[in-house]
PDB file of N, CA and C in Angstrom:
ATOM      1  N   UNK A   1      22.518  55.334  39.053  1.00  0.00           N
ATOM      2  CA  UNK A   1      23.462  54.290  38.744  1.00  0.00           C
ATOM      3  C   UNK A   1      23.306  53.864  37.287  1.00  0.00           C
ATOM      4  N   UNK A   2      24.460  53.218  37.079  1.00  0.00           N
ATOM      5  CA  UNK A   2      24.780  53.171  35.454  1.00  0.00           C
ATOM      6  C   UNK A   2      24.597  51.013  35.431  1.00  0.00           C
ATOM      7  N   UNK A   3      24.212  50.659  33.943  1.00  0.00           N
ATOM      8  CA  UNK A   3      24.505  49.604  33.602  1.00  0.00           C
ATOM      9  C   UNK A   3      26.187  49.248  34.323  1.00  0.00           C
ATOM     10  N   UNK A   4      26.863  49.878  34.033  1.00  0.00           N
ATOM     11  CA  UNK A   4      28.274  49.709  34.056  1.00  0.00           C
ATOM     12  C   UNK A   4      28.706  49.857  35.492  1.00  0.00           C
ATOM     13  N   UNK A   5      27.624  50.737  36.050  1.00  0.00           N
ATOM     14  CA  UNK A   5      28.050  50.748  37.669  1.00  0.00           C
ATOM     15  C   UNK A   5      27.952  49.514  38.109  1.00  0.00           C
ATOM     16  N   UNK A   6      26.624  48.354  37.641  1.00  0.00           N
ATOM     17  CA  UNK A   6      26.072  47.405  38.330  1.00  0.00           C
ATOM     18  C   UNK A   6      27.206  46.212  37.744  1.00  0.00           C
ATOM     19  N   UNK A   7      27.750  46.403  36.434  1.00  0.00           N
ATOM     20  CA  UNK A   7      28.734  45.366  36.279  1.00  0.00           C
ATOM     21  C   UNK A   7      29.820  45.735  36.937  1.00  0.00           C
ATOM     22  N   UNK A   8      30.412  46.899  36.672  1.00  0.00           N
ATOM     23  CA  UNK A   8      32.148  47.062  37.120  1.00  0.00           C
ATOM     24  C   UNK A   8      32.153  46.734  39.293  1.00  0.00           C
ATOM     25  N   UNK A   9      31.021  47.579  39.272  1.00  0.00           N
ATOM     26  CA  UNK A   9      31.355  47.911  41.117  1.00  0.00           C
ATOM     27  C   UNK A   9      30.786  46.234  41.808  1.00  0.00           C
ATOM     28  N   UNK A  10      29.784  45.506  41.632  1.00  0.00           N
ATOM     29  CA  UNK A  10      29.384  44.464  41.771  1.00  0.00           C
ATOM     30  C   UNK A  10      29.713  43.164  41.421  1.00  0.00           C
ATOM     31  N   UNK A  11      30.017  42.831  39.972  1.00  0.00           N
ATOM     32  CA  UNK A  11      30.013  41.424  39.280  1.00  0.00           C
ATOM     33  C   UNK A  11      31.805  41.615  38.754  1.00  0.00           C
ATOM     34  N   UNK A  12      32.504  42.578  39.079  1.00  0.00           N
ATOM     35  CA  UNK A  12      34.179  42.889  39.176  1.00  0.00           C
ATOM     36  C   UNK A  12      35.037  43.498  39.611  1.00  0.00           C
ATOM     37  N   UNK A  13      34.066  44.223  40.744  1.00  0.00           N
ATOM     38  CA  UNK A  13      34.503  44.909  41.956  1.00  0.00           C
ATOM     39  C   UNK A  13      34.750  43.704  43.473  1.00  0.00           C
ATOM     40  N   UNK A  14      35.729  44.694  44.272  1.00  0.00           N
ATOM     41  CA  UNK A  14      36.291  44.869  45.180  1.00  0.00           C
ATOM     42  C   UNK A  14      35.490  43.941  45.894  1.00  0.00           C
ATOM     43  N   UNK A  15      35.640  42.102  46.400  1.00  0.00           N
ATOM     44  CA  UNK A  15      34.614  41.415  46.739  1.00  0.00           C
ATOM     45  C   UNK A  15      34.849  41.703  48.495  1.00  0.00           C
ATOM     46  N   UNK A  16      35.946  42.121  48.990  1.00  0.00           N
ATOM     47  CA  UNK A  16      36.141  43.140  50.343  1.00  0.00           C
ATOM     48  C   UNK A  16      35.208  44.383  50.399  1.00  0.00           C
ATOM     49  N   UNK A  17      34.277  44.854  49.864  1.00  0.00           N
ATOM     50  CA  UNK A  17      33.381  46.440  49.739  1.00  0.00           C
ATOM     51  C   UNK A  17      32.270  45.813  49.050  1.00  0.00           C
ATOM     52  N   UNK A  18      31.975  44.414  48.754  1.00  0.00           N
ATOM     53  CA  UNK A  18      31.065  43.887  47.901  1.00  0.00           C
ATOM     54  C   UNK A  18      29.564  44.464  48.843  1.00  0.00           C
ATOM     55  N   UNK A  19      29.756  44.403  49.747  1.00  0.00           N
ATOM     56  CA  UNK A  19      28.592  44.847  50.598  1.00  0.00           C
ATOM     57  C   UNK A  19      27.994  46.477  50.897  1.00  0.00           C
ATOM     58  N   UNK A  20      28.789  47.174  50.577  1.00  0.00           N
ATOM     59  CA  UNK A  20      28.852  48.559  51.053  1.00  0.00           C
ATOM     60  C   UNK A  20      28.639  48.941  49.631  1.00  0.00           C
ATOM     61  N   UNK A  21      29.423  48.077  48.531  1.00  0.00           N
ATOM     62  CA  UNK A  21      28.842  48.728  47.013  1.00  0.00           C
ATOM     63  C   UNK A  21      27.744  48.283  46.861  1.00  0.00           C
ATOM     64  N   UNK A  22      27.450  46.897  46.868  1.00  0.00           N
ATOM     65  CA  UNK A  22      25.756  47.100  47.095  1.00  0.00           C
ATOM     66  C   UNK A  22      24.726  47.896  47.165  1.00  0.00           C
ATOM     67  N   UNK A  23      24.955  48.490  48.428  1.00  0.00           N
ATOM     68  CA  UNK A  23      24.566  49.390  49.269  1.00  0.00           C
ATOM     69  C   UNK A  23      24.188  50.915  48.236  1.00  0.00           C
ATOM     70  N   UNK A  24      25.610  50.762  47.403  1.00  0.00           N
ATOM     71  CA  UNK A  24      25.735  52.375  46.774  1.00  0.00           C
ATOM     72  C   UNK A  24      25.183  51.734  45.647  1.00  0.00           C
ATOM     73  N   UNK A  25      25.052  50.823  45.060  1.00  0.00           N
ATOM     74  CA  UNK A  25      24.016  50.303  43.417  1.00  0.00           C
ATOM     75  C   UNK A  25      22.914  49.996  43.459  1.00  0.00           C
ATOM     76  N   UNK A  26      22.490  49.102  44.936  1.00  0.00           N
ATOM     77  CA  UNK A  26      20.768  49.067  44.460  1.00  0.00           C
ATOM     78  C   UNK A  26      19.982  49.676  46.018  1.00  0.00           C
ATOM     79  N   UNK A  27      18.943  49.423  45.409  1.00  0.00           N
ATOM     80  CA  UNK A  27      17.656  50.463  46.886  1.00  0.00           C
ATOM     81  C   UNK A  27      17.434  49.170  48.220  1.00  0.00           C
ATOM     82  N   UNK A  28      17.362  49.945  48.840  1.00  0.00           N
ATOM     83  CA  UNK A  28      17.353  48.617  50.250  1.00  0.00           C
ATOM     84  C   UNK A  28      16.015  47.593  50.594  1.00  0.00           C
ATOM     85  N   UNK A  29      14.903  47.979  49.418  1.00  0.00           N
ATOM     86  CA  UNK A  29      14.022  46.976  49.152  1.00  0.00           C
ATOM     87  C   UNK A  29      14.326  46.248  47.532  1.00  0.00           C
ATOM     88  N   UNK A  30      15.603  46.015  47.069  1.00  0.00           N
ATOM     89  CA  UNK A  30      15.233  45.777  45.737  1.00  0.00           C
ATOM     90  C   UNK A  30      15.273  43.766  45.966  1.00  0.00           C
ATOM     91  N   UNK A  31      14.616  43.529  45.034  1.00  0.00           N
ATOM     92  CA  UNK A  31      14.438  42.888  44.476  1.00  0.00           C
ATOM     93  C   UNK A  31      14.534  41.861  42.909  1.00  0.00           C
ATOM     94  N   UNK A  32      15.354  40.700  43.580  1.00  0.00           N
ATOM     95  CA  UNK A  32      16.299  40.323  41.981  1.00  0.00           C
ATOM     96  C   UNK A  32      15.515  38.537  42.097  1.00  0.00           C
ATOM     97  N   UNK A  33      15.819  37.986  40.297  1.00  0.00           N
ATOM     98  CA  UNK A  33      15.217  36.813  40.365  1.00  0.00           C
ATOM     99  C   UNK A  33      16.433  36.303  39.570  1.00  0.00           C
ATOM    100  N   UNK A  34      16.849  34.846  39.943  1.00  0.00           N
ATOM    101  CA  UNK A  34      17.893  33.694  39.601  1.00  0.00           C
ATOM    102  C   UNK A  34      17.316  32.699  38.737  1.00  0.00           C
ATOM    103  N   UNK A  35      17.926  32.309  37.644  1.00  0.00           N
ATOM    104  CA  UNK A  35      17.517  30.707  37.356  1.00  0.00           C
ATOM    105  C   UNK A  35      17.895  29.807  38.463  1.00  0.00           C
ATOM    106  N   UNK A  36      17.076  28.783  38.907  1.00  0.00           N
ATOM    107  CA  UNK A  36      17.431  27.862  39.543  1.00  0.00           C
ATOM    108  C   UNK A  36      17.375  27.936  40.566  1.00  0.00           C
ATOM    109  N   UNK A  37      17.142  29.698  41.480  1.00  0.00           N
ATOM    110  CA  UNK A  37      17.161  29.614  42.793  1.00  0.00           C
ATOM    111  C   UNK A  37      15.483  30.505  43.252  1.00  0.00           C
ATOM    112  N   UNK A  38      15.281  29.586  44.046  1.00  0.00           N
ATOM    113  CA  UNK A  38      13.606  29.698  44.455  1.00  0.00           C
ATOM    114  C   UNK A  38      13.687  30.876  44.863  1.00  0.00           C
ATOM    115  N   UNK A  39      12.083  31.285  45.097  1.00  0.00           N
ATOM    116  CA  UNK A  39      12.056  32.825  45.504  1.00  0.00           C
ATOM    117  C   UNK A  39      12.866  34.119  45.139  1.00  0.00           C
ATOM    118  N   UNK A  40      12.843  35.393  45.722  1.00  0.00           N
ATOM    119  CA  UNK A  40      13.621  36.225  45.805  1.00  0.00           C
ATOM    120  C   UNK A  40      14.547  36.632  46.444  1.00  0.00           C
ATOM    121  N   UNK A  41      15.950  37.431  45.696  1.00  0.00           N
ATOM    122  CA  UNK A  41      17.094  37.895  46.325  1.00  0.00           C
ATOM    123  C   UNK A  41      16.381  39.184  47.382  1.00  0.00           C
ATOM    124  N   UNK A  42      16.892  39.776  47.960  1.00  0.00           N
ATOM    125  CA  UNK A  42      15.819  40.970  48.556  1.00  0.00           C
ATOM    126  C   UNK A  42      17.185  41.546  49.094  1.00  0.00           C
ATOM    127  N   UNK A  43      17.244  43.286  48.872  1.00  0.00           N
ATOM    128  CA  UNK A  43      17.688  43.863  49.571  1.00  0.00           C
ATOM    129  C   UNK A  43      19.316  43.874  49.560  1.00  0.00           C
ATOM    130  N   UNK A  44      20.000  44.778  49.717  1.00  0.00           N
ATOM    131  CA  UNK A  44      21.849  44.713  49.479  1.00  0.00           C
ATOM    132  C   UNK A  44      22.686  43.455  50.121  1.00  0.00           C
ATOM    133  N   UNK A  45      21.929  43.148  51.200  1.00  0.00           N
ATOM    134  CA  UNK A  45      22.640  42.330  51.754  1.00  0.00           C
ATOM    135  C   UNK A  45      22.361  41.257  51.328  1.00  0.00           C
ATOM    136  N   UNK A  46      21.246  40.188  50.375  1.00  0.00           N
ATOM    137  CA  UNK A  46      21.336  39.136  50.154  1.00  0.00           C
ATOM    138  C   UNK A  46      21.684  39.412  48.505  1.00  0.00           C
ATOM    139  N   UNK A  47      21.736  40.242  48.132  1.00  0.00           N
ATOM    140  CA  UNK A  47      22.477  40.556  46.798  1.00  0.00           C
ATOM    141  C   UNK A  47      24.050  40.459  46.988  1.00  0.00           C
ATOM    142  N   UNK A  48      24.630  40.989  47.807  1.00  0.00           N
ATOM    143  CA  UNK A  48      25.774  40.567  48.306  1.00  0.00           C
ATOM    144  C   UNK A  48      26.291  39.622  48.126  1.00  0.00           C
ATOM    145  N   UNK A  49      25.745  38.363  49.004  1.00  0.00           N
ATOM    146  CA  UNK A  49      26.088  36.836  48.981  1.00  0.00           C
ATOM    147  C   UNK A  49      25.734  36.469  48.386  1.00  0.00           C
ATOM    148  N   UNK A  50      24.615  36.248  47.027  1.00  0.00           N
ATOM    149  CA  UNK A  50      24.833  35.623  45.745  1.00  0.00           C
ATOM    150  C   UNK A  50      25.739  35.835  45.044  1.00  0.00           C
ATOM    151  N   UNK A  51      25.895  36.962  45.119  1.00  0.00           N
ATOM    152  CA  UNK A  51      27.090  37.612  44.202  1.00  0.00           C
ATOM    153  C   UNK A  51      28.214  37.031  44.080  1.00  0.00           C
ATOM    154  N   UNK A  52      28.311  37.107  46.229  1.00  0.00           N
ATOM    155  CA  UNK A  52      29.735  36.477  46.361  1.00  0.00           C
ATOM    156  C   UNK A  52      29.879  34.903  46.434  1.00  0.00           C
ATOM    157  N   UNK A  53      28.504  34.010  46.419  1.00  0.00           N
ATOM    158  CA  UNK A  53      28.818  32.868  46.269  1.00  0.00           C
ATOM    159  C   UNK A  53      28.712  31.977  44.715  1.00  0.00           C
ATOM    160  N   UNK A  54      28.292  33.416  43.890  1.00  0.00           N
ATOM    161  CA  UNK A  54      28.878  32.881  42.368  1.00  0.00           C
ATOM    162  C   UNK A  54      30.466  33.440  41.853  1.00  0.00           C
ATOM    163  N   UNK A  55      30.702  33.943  42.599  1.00  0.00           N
ATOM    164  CA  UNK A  55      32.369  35.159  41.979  1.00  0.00           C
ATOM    165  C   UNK A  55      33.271  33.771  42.548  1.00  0.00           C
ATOM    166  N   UNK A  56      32.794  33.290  43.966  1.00  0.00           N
ATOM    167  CA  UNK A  56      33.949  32.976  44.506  1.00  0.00           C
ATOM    168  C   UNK A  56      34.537  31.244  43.940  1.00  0.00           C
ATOM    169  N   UNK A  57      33.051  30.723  43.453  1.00  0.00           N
ATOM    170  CA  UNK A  57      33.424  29.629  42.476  1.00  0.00           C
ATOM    171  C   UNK A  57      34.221  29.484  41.777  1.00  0.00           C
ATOM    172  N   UNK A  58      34.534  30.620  40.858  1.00  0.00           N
ATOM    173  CA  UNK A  58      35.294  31.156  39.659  1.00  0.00           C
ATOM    174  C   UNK A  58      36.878  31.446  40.439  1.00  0.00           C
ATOM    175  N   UNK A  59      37.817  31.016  39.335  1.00  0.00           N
ATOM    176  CA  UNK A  59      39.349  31.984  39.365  1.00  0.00           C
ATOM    177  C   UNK A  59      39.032  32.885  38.373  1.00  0.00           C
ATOM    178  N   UNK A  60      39.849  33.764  38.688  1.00  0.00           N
ATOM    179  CA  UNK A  60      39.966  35.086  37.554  1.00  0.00           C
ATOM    180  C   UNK A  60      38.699  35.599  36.726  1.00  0.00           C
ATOM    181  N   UNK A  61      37.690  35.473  37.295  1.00  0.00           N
ATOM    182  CA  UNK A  61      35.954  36.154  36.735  1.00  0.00           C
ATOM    183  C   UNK A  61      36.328  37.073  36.240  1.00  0.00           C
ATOM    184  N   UNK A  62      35.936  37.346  35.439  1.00  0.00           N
ATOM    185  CA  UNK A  62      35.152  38.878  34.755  1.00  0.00           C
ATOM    186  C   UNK A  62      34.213  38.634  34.080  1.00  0.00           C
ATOM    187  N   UNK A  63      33.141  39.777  34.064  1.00  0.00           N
ATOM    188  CA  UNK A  63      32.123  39.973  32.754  1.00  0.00           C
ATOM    189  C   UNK A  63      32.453  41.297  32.216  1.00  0.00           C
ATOM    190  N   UNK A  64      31.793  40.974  30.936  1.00  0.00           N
ATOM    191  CA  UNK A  64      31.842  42.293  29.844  1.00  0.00           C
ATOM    192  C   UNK A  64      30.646  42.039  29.127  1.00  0.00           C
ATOM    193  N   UNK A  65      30.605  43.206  28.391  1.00  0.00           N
ATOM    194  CA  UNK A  65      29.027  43.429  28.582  1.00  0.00           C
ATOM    195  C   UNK A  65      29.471  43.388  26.644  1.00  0.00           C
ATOM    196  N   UNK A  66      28.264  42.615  25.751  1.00  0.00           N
ATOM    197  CA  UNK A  66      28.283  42.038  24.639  1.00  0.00           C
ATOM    198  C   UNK A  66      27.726  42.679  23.568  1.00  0.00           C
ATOM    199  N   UNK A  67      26.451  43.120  24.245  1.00  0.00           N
ATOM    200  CA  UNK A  67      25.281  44.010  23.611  1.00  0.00           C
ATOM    201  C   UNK A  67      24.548  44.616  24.425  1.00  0.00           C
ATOM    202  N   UNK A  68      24.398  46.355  24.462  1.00  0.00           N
ATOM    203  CA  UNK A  68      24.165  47.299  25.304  1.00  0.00           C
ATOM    204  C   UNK A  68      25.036  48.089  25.645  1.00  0.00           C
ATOM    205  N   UNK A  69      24.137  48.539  27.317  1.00  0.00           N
ATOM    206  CA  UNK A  69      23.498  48.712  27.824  1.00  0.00           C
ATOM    207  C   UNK A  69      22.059  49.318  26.837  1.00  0.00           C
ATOM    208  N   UNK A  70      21.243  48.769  26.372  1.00  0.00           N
ATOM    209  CA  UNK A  70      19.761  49.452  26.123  1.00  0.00           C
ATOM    210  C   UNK A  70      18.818  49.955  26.988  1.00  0.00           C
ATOM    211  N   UNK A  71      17.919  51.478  27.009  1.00  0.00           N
ATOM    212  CA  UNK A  71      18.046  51.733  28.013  1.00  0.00           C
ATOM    213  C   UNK A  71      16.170  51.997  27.606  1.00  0.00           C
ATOM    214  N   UNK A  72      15.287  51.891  28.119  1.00  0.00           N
ATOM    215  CA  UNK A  72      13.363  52.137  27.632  1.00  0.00           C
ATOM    216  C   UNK A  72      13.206  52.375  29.199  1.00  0.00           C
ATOM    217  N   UNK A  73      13.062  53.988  29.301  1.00  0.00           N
ATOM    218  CA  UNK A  73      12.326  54.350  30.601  1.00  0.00           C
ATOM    219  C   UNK A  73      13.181  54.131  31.411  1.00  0.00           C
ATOM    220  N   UNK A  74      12.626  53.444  33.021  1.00  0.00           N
ATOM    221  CA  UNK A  74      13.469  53.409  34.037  1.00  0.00           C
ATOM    222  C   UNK A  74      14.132  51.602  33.648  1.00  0.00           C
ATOM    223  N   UNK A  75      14.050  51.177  32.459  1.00  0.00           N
ATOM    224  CA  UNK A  75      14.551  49.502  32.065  1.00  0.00           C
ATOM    225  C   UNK A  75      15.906  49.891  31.153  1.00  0.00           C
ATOM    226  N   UNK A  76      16.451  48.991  31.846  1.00  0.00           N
ATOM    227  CA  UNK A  76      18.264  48.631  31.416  1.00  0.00           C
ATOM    228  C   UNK A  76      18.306  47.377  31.179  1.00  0.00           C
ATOM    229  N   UNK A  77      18.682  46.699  29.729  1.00  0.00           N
ATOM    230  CA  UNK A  77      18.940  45.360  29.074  1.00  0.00           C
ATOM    231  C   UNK A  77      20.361  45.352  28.375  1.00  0.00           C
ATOM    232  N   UNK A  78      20.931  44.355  28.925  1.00  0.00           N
ATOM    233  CA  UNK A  78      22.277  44.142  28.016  1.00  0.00           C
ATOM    234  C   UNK A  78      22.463  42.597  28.614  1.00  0.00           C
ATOM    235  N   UNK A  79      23.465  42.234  27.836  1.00  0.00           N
ATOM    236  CA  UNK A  79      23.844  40.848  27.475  1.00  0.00           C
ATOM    237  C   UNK A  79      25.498  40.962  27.246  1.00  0.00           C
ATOM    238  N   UNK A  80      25.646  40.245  28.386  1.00  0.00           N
ATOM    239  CA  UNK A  80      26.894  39.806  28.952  1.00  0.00           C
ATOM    240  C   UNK A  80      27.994  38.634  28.698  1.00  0.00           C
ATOM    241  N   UNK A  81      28.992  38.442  28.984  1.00  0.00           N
ATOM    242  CA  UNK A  81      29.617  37.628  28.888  1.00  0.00           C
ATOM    243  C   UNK A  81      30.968  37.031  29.810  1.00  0.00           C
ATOM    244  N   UNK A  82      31.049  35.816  30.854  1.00  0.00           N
ATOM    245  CA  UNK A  82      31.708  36.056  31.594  1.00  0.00           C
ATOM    246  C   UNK A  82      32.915  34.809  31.822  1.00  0.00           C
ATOM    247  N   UNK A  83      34.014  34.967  31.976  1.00  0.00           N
ATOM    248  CA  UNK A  83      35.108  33.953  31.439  1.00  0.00           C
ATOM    249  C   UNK A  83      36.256  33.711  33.154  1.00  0.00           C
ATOM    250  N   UNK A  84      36.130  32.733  32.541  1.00  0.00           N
ATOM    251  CA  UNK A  84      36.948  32.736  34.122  1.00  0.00           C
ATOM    252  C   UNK A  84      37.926  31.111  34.305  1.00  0.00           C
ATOM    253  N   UNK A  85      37.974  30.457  35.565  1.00  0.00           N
ATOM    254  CA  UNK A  85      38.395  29.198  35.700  1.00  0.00           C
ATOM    255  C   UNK A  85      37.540  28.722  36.248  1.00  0.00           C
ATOM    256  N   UNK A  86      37.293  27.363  36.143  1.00  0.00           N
ATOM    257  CA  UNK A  86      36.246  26.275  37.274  1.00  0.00           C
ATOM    258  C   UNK A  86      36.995  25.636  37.348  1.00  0.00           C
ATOM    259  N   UNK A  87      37.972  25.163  38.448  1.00  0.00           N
ATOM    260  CA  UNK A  87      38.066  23.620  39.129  1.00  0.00           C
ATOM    261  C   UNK A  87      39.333  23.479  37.956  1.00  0.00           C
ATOM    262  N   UNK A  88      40.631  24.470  37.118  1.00  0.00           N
ATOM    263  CA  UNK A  88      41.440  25.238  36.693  1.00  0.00           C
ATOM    264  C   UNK A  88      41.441  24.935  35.332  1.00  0.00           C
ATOM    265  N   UNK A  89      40.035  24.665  34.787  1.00  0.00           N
ATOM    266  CA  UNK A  89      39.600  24.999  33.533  1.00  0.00           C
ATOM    267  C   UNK A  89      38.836  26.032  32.969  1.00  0.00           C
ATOM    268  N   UNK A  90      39.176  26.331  31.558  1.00  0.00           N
ATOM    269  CA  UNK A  90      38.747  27.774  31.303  1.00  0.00           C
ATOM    270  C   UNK A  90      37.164  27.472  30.766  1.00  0.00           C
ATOM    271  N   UNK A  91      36.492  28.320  31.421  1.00  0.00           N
ATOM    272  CA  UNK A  91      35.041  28.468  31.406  1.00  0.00           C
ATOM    273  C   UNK A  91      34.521  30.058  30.515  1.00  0.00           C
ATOM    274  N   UNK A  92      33.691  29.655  30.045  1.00  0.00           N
ATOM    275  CA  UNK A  92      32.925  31.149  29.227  1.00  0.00           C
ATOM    276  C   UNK A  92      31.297  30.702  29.336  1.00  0.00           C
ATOM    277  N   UNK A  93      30.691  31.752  30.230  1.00  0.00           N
ATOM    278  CA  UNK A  93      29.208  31.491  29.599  1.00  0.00           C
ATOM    279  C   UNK A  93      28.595  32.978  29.856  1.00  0.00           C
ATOM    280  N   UNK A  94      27.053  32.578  29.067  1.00  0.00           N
ATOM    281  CA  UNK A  94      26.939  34.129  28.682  1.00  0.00           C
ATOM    282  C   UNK A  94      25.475  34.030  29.486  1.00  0.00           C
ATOM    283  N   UNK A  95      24.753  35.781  29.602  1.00  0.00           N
ATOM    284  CA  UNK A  95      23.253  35.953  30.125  1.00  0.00           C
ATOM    285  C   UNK A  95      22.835  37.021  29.237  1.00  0.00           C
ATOM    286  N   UNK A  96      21.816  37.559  29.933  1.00  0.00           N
ATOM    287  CA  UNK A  96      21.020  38.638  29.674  1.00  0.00           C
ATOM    288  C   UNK A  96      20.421  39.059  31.252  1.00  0.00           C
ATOM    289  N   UNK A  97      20.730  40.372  31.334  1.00  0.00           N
ATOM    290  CA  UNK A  97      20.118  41.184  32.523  1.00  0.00           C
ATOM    291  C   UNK A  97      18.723  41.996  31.846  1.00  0.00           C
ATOM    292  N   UNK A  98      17.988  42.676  33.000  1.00  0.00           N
ATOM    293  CA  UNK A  98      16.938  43.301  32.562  1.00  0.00           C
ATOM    294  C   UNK A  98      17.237  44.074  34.244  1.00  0.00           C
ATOM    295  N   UNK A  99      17.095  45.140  34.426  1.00  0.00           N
ATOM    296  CA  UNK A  99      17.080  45.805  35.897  1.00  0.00           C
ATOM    297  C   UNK A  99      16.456  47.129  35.616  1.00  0.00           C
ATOM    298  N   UNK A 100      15.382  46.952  36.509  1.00  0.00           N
ATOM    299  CA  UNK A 100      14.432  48.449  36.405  1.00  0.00           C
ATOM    300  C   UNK A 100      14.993  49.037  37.477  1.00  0.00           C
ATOM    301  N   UNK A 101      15.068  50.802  37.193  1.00  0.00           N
ATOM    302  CA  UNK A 101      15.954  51.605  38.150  1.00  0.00           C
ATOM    303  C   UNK A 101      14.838  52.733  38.574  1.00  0.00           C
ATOM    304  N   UNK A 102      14.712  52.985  39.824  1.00  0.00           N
ATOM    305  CA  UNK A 102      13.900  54.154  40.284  1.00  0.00           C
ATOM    306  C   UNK A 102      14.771  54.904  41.519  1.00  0.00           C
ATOM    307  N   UNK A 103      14.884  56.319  41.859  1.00  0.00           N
ATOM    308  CA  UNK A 103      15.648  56.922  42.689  1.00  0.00           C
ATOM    309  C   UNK A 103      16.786  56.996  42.108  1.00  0.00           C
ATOM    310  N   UNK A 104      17.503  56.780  41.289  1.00  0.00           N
ATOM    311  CA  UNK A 104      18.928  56.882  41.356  1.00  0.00           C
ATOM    312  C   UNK A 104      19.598  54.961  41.411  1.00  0.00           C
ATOM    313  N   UNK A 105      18.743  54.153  41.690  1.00  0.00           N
ATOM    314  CA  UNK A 105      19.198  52.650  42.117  1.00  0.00           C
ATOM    315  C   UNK A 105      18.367  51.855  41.526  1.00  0.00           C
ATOM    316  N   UNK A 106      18.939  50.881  41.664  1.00  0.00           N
ATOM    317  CA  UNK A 106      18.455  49.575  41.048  1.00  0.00           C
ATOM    318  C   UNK A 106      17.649  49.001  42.015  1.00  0.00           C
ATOM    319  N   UNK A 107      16.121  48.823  41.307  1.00  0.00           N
ATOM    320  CA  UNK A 107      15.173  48.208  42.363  1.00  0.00           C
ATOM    321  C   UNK A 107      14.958  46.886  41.820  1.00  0.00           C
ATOM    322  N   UNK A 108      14.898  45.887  40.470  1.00  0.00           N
ATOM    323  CA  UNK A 108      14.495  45.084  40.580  1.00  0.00           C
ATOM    324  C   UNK A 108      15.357  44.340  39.730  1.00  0.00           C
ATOM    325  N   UNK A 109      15.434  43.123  39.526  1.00  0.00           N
ATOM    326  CA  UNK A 109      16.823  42.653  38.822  1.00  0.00           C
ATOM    327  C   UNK A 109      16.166  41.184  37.898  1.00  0.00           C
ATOM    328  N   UNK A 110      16.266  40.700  36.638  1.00  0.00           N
ATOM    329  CA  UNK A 110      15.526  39.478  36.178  1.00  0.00           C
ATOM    330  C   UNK A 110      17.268  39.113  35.469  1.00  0.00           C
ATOM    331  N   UNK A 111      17.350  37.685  35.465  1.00  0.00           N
ATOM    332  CA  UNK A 111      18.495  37.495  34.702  1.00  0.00           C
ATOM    333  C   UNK A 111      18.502  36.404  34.171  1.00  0.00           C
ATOM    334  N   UNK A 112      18.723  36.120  32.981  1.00  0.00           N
ATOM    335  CA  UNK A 112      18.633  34.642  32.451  1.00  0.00           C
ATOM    336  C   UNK A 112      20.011  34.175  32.071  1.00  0.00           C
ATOM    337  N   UNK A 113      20.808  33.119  32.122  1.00  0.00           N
ATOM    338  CA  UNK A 113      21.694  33.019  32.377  1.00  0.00           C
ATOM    339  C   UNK A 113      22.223  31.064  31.361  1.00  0.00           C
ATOM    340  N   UNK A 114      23.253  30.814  30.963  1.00  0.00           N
ATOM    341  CA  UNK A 114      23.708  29.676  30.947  1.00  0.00           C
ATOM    342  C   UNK A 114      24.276  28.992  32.209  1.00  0.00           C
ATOM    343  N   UNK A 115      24.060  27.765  32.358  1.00  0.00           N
ATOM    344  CA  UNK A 115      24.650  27.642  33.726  1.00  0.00           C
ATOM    345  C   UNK A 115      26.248  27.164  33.432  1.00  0.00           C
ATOM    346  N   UNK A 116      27.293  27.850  33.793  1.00  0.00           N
ATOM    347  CA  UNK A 116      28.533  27.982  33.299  1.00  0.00           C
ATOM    348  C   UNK A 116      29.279  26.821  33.957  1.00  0.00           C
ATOM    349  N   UNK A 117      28.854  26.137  34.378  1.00  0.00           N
ATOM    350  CA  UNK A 117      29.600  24.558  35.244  1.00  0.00           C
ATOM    351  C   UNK A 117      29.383  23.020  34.167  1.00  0.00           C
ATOM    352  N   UNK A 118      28.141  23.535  33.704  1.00  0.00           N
ATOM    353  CA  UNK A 118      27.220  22.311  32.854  1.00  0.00           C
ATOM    354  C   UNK A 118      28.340  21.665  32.269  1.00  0.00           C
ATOM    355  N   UNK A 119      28.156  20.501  31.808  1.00  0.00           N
ATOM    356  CA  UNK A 119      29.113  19.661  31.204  1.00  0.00           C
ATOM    357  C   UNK A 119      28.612  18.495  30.464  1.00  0.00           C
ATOM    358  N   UNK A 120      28.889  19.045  29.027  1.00  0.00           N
ATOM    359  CA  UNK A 120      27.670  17.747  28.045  1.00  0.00           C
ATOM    360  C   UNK A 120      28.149  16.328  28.609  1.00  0.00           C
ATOM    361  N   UNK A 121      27.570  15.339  28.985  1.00  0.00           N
ATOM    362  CA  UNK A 121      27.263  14.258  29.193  1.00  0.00           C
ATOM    363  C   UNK A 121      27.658  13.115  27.479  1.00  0.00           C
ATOM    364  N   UNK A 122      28.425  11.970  27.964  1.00  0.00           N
ATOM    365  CA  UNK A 122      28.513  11.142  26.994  1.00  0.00           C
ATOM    366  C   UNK A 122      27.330  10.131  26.365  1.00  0.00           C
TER     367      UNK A 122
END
């Protein structure tokens, strides 16, 4: 699997097959880490529903990828950017991925992220 597999098929793919592409992008023990959310994602199926309970916040999501894919060994880094609606205002915020790949899939996932809702305070 490609950087581009894990953005296009996952984070702007088909959120009806969101589970089954999963399935075809990362290994069935992988392992991903969130700002803000305790512990670990584990496995296609709870990669799934983060996925789908950050996409579905958003109108009209997409990400595109800013700088990268860089690729050292089985490590993939790029830095993203993702624009959409909140609540039918236009939103932009950006991350950085890091995902180590073994077999053909994505086994482990780190992501640092802006939190794209935030709202400076008076």
């Amino acid at each position: 699997m490609t950087y581009a597999d894990w953005l296009d098929k996952l984070w702007n793919g088909d959120l009806d097959r969101l589970e089954d592409l999963a399935a075809e992008v990362v290994s069935a023990d992988f392992t991903g880490t969130w700002p803000g959310r305790p512990g670990f994602v584990t496995g296609p199926g709870e990669l799934a529903a983060v996925i789908r309970e950050g996409r579905t916040m958003f109108d009209e999501l997409r990400f595109e990828v800013e700088v990268g894919p860089l690729a050292d060994g089985d490590l993939v880094a790029a830095r993203w950017v993702g624009r959409g609606r909140y609540q039918g205002e236009p939103v932009e915020f950006r991350g950085h991925d890091l995902l180590r790949r073994d077999g053909g899939r994505f086994v482990e996932y780190w992501v640092i992220a802006e939190d794209p809702v935030q709202r400076p305070t008076a």
